[in-house]
Protein backbone atom coordinates (compact mmCIF):
# COMPACT_ATOMS: atom_id res chain seq x y z
CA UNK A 1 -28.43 8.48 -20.06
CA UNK A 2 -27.89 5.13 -20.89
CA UNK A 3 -24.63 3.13 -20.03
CA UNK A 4 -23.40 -0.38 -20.74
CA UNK A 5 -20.79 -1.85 -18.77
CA UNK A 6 -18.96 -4.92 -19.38
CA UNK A 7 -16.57 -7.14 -16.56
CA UNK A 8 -16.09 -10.56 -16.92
CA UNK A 9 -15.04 -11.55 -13.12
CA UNK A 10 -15.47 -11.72 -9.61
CA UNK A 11 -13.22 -8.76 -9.18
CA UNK A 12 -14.94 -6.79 -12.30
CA UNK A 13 -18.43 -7.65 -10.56
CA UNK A 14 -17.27 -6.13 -7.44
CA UNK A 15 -16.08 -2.91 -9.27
CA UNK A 16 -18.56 -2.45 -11.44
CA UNK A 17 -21.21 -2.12 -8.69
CA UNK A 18 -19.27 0.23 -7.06
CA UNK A 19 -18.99 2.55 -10.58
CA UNK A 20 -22.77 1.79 -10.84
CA UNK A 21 -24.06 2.57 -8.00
CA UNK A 22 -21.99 6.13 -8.39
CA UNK A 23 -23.44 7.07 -11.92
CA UNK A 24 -26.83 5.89 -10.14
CA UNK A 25 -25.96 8.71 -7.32
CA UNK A 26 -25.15 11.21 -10.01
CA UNK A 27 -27.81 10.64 -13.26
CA UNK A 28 -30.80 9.45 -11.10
CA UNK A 29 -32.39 8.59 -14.65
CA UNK A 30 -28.89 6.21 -15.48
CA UNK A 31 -30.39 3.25 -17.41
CA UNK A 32 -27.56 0.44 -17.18
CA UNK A 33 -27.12 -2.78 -18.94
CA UNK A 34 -24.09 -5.05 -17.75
CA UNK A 35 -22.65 -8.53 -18.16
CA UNK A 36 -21.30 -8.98 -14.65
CA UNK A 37 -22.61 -10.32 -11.44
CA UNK A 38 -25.20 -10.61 -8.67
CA UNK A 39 -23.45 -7.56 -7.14
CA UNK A 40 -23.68 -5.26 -10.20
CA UNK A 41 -27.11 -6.70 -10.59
CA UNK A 42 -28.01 -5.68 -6.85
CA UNK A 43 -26.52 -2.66 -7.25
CA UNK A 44 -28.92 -1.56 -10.03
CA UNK A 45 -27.75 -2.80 -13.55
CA UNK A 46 -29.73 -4.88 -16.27
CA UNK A 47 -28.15 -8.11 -15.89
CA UNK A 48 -26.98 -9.33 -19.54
CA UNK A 49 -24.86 -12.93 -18.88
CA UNK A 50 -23.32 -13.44 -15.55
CA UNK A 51 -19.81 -14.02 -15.55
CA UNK A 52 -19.97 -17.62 -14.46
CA UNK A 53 -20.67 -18.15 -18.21
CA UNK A 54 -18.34 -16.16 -19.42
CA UNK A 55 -14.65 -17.00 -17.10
CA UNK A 56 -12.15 -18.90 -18.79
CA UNK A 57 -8.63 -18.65 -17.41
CA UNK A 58 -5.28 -19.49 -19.54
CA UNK A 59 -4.53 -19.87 -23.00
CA UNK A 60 -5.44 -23.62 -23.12
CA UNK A 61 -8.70 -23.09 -21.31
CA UNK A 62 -9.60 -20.06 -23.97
CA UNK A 63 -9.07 -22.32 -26.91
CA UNK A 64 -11.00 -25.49 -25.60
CA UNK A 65 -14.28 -22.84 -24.88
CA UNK A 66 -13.64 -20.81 -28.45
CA UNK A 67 -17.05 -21.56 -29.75
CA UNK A 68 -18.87 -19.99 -26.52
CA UNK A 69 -16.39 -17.12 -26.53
CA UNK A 70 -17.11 -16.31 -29.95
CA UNK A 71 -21.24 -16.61 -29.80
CA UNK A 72 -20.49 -14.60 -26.70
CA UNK A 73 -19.07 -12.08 -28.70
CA UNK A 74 -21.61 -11.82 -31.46
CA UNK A 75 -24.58 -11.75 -28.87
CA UNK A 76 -22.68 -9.03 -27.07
CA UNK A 77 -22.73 -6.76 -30.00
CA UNK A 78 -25.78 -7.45 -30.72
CA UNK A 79 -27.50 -6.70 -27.32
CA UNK A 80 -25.34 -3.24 -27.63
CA UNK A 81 -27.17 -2.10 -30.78
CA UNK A 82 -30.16 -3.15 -29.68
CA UNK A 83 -29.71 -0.93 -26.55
CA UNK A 84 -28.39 2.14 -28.44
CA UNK A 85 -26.21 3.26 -25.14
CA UNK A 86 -24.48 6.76 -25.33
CA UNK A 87 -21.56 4.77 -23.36
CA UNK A 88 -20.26 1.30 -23.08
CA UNK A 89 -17.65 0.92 -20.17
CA UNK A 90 -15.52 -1.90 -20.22
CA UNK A 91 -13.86 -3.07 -17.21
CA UNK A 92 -10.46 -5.08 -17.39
CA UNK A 93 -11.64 -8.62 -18.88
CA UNK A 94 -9.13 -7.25 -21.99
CA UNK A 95 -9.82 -10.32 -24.25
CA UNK A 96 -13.48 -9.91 -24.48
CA UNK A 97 -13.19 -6.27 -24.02
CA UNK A 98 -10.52 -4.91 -26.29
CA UNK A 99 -12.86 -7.17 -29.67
CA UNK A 100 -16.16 -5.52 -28.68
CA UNK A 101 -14.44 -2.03 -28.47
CA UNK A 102 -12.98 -2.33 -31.91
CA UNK A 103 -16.50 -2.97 -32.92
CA UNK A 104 -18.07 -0.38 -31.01
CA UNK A 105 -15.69 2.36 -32.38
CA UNK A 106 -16.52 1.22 -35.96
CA UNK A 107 -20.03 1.55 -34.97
CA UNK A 108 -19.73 5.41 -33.88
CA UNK A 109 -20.35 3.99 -30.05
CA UNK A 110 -18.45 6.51 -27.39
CA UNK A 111 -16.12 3.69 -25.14
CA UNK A 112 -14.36 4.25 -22.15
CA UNK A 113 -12.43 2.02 -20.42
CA UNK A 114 -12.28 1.52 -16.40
CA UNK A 115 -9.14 -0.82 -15.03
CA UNK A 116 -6.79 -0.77 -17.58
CA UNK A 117 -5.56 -4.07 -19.75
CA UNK A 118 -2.21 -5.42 -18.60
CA UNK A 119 -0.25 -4.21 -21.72
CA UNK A 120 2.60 -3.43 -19.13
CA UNK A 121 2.73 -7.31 -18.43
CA UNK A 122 2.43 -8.43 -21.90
CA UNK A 123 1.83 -8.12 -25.51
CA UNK A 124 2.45 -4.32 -25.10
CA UNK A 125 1.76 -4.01 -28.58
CA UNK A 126 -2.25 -3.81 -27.81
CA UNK A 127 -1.37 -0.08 -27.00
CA UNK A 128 -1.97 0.35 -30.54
CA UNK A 129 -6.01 -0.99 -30.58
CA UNK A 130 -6.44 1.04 -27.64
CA UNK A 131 -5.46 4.06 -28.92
CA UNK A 132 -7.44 3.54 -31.71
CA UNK A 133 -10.43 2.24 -30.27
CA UNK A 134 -11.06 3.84 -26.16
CA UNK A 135 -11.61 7.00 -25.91
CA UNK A 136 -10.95 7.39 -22.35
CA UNK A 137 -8.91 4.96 -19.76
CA UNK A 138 -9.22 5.37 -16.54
CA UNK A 139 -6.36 3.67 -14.53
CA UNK A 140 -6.45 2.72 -10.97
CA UNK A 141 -2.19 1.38 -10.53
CA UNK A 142 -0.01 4.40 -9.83
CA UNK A 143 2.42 3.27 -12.19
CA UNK A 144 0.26 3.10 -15.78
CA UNK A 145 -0.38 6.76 -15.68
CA UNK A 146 3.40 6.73 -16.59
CA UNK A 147 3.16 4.20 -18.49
CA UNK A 148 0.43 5.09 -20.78
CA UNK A 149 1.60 8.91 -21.21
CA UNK A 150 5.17 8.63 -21.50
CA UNK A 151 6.16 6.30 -22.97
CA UNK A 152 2.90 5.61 -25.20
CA UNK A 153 2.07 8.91 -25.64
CA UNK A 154 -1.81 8.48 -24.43
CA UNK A 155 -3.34 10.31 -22.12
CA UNK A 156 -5.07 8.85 -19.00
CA UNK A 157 -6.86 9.82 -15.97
CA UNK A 158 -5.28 8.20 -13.00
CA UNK A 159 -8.33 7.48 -10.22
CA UNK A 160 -6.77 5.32 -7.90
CA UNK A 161 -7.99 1.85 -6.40
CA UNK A 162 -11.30 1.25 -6.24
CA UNK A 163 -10.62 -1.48 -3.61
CA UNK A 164 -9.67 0.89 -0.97
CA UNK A 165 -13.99 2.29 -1.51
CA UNK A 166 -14.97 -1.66 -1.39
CA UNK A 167 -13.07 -2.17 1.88
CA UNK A 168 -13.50 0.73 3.81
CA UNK A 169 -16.93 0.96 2.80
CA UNK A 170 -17.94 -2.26 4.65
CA UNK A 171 -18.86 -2.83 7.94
CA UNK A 172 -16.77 -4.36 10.75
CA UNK A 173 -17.42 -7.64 12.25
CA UNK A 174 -17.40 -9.29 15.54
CA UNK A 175 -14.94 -11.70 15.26
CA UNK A 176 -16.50 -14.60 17.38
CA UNK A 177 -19.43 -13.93 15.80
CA UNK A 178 -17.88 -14.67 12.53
CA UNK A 179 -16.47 -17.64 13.77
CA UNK A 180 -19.59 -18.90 15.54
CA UNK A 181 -21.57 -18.37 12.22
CA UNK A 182 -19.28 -20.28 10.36
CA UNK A 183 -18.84 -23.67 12.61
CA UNK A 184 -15.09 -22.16 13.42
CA UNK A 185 -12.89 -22.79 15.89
CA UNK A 186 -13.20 -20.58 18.86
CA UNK A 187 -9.58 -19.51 19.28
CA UNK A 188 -7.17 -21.32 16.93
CA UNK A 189 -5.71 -18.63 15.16
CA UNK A 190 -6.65 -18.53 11.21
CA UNK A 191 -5.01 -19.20 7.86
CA UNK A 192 -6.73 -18.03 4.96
CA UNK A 193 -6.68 -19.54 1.92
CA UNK A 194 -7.77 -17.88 -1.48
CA UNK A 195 -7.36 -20.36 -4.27
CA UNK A 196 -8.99 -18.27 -6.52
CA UNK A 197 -12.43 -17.71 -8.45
CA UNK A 198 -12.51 -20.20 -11.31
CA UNK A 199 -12.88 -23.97 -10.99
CA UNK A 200 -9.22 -24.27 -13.37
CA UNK A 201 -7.35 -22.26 -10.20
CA UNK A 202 -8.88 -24.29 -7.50
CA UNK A 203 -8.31 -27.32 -8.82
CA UNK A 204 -4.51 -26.33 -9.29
CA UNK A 205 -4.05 -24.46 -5.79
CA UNK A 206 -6.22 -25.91 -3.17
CA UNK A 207 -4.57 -29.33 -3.13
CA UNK A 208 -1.09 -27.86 -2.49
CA UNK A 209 -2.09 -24.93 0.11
CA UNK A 210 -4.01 -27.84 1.95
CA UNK A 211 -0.95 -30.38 1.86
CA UNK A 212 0.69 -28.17 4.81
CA UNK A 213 -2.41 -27.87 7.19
CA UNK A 214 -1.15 -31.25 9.02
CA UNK A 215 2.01 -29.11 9.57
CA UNK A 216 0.71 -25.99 11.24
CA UNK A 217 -1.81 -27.75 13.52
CA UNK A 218 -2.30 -24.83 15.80
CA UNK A 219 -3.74 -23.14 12.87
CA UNK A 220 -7.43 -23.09 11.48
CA UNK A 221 -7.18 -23.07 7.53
CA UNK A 222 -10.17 -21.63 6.01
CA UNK A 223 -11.24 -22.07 2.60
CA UNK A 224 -12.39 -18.33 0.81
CA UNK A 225 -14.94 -19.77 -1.25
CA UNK A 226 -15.88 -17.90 -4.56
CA UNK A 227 -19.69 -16.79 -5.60
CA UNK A 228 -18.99 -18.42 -8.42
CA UNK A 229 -18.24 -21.78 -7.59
CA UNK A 230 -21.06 -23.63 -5.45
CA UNK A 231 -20.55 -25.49 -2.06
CA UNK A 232 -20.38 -29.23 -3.71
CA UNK A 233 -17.81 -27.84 -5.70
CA UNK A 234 -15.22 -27.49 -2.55
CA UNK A 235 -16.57 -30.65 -0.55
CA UNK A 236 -13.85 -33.25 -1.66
CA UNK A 237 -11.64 -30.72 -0.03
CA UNK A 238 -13.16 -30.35 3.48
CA UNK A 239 -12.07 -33.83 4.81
CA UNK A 240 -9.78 -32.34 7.28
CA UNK A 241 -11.20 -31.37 10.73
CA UNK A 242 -8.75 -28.32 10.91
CA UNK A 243 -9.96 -26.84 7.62
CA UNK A 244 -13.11 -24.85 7.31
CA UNK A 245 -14.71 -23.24 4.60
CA UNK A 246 -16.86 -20.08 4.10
CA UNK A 247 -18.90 -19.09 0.60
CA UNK A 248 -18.82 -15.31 -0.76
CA UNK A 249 -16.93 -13.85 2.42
CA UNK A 250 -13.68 -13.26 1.27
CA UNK A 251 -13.60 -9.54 3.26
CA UNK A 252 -15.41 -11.03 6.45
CA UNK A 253 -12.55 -13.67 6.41
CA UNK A 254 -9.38 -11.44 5.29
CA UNK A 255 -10.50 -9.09 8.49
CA UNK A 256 -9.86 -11.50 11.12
CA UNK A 257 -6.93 -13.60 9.23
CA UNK A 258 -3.82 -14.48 11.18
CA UNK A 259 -2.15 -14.88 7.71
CA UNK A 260 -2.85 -15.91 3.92
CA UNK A 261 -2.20 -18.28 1.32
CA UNK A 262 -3.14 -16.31 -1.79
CA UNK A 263 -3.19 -17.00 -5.75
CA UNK A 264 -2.13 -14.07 -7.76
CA UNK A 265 -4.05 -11.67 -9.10
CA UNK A 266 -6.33 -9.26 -7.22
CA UNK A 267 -6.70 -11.25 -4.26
CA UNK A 268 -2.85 -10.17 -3.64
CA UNK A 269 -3.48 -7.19 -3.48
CA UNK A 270 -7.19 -7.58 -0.87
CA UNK A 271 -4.89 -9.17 1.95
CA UNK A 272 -2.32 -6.82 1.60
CA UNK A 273 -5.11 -3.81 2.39
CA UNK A 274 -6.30 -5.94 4.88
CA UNK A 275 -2.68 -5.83 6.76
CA UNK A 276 -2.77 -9.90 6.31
CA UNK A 277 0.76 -11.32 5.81
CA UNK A 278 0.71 -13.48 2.46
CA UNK A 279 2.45 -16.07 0.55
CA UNK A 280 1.34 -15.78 -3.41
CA UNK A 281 0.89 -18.47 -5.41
CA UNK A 282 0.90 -19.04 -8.78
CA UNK A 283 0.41 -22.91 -10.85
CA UNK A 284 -0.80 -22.90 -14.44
CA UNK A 285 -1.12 -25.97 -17.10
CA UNK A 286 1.84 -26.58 -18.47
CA UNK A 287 0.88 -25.42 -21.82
CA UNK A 288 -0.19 -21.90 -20.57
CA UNK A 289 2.69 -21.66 -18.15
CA UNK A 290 4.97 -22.13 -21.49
CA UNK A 291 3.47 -19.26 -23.17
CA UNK A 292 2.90 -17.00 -20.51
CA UNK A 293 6.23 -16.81 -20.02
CA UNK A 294 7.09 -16.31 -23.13
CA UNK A 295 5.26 -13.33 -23.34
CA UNK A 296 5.32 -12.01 -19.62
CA UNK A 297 8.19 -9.51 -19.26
CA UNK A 298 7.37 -8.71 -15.32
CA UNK A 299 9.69 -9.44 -12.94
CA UNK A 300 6.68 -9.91 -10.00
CA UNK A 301 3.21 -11.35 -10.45
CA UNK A 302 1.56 -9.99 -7.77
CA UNK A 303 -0.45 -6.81 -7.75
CA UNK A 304 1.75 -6.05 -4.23
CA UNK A 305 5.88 -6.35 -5.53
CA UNK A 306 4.80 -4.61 -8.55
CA UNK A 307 3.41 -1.45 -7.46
CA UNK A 308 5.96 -1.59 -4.69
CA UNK A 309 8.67 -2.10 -7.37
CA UNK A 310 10.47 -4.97 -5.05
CA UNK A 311 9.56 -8.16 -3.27
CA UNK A 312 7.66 -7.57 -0.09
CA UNK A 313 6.04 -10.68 -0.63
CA UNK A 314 7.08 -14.44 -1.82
CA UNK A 315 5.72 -15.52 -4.78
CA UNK A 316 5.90 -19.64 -5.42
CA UNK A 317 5.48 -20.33 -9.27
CA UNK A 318 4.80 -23.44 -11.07
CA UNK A 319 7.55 -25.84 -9.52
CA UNK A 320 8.43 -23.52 -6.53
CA UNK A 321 5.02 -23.78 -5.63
CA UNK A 322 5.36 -27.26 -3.30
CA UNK A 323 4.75 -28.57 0.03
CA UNK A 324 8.50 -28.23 0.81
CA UNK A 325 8.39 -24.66 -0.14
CA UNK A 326 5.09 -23.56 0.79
CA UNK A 327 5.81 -24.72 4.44
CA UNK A 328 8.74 -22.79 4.91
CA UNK A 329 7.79 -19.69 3.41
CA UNK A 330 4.55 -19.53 5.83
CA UNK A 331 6.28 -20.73 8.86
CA UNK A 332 8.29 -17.06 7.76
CA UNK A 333 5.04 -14.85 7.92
CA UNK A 334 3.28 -16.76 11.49
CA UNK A 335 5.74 -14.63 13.63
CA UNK A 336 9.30 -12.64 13.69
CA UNK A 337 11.19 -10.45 11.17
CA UNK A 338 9.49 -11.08 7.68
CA UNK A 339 5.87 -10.97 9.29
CA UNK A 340 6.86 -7.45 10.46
CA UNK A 341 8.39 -6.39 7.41
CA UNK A 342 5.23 -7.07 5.10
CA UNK A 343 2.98 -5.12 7.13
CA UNK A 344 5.32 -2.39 7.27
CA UNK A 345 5.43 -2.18 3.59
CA UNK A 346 1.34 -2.71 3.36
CA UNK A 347 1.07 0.88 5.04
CA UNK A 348 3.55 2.53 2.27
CA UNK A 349 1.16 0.61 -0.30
CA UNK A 350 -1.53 2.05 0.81
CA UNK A 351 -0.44 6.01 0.18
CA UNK A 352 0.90 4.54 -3.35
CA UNK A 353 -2.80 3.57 -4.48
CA UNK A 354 -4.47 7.04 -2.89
CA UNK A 355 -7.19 7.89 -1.42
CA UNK A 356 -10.95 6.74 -1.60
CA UNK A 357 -13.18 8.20 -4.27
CA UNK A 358 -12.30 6.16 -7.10
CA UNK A 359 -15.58 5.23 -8.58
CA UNK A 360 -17.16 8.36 -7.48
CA UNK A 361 -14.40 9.92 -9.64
CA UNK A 362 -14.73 7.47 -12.43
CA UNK A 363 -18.21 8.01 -12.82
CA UNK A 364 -17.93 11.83 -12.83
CA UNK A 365 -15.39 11.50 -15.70
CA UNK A 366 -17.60 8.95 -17.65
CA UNK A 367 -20.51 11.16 -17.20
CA UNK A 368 -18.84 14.72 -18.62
CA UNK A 369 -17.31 12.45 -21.05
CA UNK A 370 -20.93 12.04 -22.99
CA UNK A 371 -22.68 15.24 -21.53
C-alpha cells in the first residue's frame, strides 16, 4: 500500500521513522512518501522537503515566511495527487497539517492523524475541522483521550508515547567515552542545555541559559545542538572554556546529564524520561508572546506539569526567564529536596504515558484502517 506522511519537525522526524519503520515491518511492499527528515528518510521513506525548509516558529515568524508556507502548501497537494496514496498520515505540525487535510478529505483521500493538534491549549474551536476532515486520531497524552471523547464527542485511539520506543530502543553509552569523543571534561559534572531546534529559539534561549555558566563553575554546560541547525550556527556561543557543544546527540547527552536547562516543548518531556532534573524555559517575541497568551488557556507549558496536572517542574516565561531567576531555580535542582522531588514524580510520569508499542500500535491501526 502506499502511505504519505507528513511532520514538520525535529520531534515529527523522529516519530515518523519510528511509525515508518513499523508499517515497513508489517506491509513489506509499504511505498512511503514523507516531508520530514534524514531520520524518516533513513528509515525508509521518499523524502519530499526536509523540514529545515519548512520550520517556522511563532505567529510573527509565520507571517514574515507566508509566501513559502503557502507555495509549500500548493506543492504539497500537488505531490499527493500525483502519488495517489490510499493514506496520508499527518503528524502534529497542525498548521500545515490541519489545510492539507481539509483538502485531502475534499479530494476523497482516507487521513489519519498521529500526535494530536494542541486544541486543548488553544483555539479549541479546530475540533470542528477535525471532525470533519481526520478520520482517525491517534493520541499519544493520557489526557486527550478524555478530552477528545467526552467532552468533544470524537472518538480516538489512545497509543501512548512514542518517546518511551525512541529511548528505550537505543543503545547505552559509555560515559567517558562520550565525553572523550566530544573534547569534554573528564569529571566535571554536566549541565545540559536544550535551547531548542529552530534558529528563532536559540537565538532567544542560549544567551540567557549561558549567562549563569560563570556561576556554577564546577559544572560543564553542554550545548544539545539540533540536526537542523549547522555547527557555524552555535560558534559565537562557544567562547567560554566551560561550555561544550555536541551536534544531533540530544539522547547521548540527556543519558549522562547531571541536570537540564530545557525550552518547552518536547524536549520537556525527553529529560524528564531520562530522570534529568530540569528547569523549562520559555521566551517568545514580544508580538507572539502577546497573542499566545491571549489564546493559551493552560495553566503549564511543559509537556511534564501538564500530564502530571501540577508543577513538578519550574517553568521561567518571558520576563521570569533571567539570570537572577534562572540561577536560583538551578542551584534548586544540583542537590537537596526539589532535585529529589522531580525524579520522584518522573517515575509516576512514566506509568501515566504507558508502555512501549506505540508506533507498532499506530501502524497496526493505520494499516486495518485502509485494508
Amino acid at each position: 500500500m502506499k502511505y504519505y506522511i507528513i511532520a514538520g519537525e525535529a520531534s515529527g522526524d523522529l516519530h515518523g521513522s519510528n511509525l515508518i519503520k513499523a508499517l515497513k515491518s508489517i506491509d513489506k511492499n509499504a511505498d512511503i512518501r514523507c516531508w520530514g527528515g534524514d531520520l524518516m528518510q533513513a528509515a525508509g521513506g521518499v523524502l519530499v522537503k526536509h523540514y529545515k525548509e519548512t520550520a517556522y516558529m511563532g505567529f510573527l515568524e509565520v507571517l514574515q515566511n507566508l509566501d513559502s508556507i503557502l507555495k509549500n502548501i500548493t506543492y504539497c497537494k500537488a505531490d499527493i495527487q500525483k502519488f495517489a496514496p490510499d493514506v496520508i498520515v499527518f503528524i502534529d505540525y497542525s498548521g500545515f497539517n490541519l489545510r492539507i487535510a481539509k483538502w485531502a478529505k475534499n479530494h476523497n483521500f482516507k487521513t489519519n492523524y498521529f500526535i494530536s493538534p494542541q486544541i486543548w491549549a488553544s483555539r479549541e474551536k479546530r475540533i470542528n475541522a477535525i471532525k470533519r476532515d481526520i478520520d482517525a486520531l491517534y493520541v499519544i497524552l493520557p489526557f486527550e483521550k478524555e478530552f477528545y471523547e467526552e467532552k468533544h464527542n470524537f472518538p480516538v485511539y489512545f497509543v501512548g508515547h512514542p518517546l518511551i520506543d525512541a529511548i528505550a530502543d537505543r543503545p547505552k553509552i559509555q560515559e567517558q567515552d562520550f565525553r572523550s569523543e566530544n573534547g569534554l571534561d573528564a569529571e566535571k559534572p554536566i549541565i545540559a542545555l536544550l535551547p531548542g531546534s529552530r534558529k528563532q529559539e536559540v537565538d532567544k534561549m542560549l544567551n540567557v541559559m549561558l549567562s549563569v555558566v560563570k556561576d556554577f563553575s564546577e559544572y560543564e554546560f553542554v550545548i544539545a545542538g539540533a540536526p537542523s541547525l549547522d555547527r557555524d550556527f552555535y560558534t559565537p556561543f562557544l567562547d567560554n572554556p566551560n561550555v561544550g557543544f555536541v551536534s544531533n546527540k540530544t539522547y547521548d547527552l540527556l543519558s549522562v546529564a547531571h541536570a537540564a536547562l530545557v525550552t518547552s516543548g518536547t524536549a520537556t518531556l525527553e529529560t524528564a524520561l531520562y530522570k534529568v532534573p530540569q528547569v523549562v524555559c520559555y521566551r517568545a517575541n514580544w508580538f507572539s508572546y502577546q497573542i499566545a497568551k491571549r489564546i493559551i488557556t493552560l495553566e503549564f507549558i511543559s509537556l511534564v506539569n501538564l500530564i502530571m496536572g501540577k508543577e513538578v517542574v519550574k517553568e521561567l516565561i518571558q520576563d521570569d526567564l533571567n539570570s537572577q531567576n534562572l540561577r536560583v531555580e538551578l542551584s534548586n535542582i544540583l542537590s537537596g529536596t526539589q532535585r529529589e522531588a522531580q525524579i520522584k514524580s518522573y517515575d509516576e510520569l512514566s506509568k501515566k504515558l504507558g508502555g512501549k508499542g506505540a508506533s507498532a500500535l499506530t501502524a497496526k491501526l493505520i494499516i486495518q484502517g485502509i485494508q
